[in-house]
C-alpha atoms as a PDB file:
ATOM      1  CA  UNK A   1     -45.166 156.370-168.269  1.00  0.00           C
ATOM      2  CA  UNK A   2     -47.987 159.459-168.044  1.00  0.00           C
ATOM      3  CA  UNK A   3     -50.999 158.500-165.152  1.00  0.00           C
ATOM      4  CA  UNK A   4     -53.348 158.518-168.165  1.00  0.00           C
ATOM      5  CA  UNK A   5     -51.140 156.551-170.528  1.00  0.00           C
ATOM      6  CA  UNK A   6     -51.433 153.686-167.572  1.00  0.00           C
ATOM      7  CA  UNK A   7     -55.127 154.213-167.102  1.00  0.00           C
ATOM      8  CA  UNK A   8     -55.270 153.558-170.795  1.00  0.00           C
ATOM      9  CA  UNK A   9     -53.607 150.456-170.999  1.00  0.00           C
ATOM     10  CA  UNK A  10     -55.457 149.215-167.696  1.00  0.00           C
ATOM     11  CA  UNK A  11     -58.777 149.702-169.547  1.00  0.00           C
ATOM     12  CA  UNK A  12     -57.253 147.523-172.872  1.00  0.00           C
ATOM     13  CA  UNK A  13     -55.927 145.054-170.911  1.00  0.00           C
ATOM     14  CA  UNK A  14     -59.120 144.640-169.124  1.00  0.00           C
ATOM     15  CA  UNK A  15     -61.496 145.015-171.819  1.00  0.00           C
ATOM     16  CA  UNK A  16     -59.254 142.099-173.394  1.00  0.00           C
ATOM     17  CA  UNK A  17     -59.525 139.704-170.513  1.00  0.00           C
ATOM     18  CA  UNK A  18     -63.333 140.447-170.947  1.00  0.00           C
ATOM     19  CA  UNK A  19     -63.218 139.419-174.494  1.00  0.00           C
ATOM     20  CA  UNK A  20     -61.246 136.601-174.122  1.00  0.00           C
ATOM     21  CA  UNK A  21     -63.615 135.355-170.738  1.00  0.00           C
ATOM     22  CA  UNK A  22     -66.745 135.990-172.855  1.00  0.00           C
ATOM     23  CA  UNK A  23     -65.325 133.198-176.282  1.00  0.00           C
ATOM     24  CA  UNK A  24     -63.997 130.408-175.202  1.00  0.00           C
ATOM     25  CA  UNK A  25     -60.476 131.400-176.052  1.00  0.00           C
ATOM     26  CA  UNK A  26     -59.792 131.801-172.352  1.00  0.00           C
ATOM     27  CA  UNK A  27     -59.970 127.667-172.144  1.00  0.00           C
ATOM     28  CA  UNK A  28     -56.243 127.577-173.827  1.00  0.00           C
ATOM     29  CA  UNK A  29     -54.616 129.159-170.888  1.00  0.00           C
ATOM     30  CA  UNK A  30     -57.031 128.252-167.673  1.00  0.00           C
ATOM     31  CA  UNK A  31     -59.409 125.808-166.672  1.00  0.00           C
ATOM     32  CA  UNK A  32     -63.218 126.085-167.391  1.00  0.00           C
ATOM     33  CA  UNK A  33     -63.793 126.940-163.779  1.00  0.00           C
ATOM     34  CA  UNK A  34     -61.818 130.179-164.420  1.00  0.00           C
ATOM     35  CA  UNK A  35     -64.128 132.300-166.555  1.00  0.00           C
ATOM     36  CA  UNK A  36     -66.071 133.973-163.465  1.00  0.00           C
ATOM     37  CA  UNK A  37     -63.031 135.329-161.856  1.00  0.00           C
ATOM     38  CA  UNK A  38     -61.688 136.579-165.327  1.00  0.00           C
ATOM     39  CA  UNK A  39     -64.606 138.721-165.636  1.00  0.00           C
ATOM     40  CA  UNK A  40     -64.589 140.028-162.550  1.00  0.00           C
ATOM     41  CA  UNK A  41     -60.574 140.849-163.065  1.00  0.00           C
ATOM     42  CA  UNK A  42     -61.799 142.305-166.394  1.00  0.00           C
ATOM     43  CA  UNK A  43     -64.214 144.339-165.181  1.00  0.00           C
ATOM     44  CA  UNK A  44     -62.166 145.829-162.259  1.00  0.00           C
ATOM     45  CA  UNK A  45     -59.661 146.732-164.510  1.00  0.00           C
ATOM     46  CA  UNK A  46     -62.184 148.236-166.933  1.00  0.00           C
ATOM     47  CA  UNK A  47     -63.664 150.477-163.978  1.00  0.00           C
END
């Protein structure tokens, strides 16, 4: 896979944890307590 192609995907994947932290669809797969540090991953992944 190309270096930007990976960037890429590391922005969409992050930008979808950050979607999925800000609804409450994150509370299907981890506890309540979770939603800080999914930001945070979401964000790193974003930047």
């Amino acid at each position: 896979m190309r270096r930007n192609v990976a960037g890429l995907v590391m922005v969409f994947v992050g930008a979808a944890v950050v979607q999925l932290a800000t609804s409450n669809t994150y509370l299907r797969y981890v506890k309540p307590g979770m939603r800080w540090m999914l930001l945070a991953a979401g964000l790193i992944l974003i930047a």
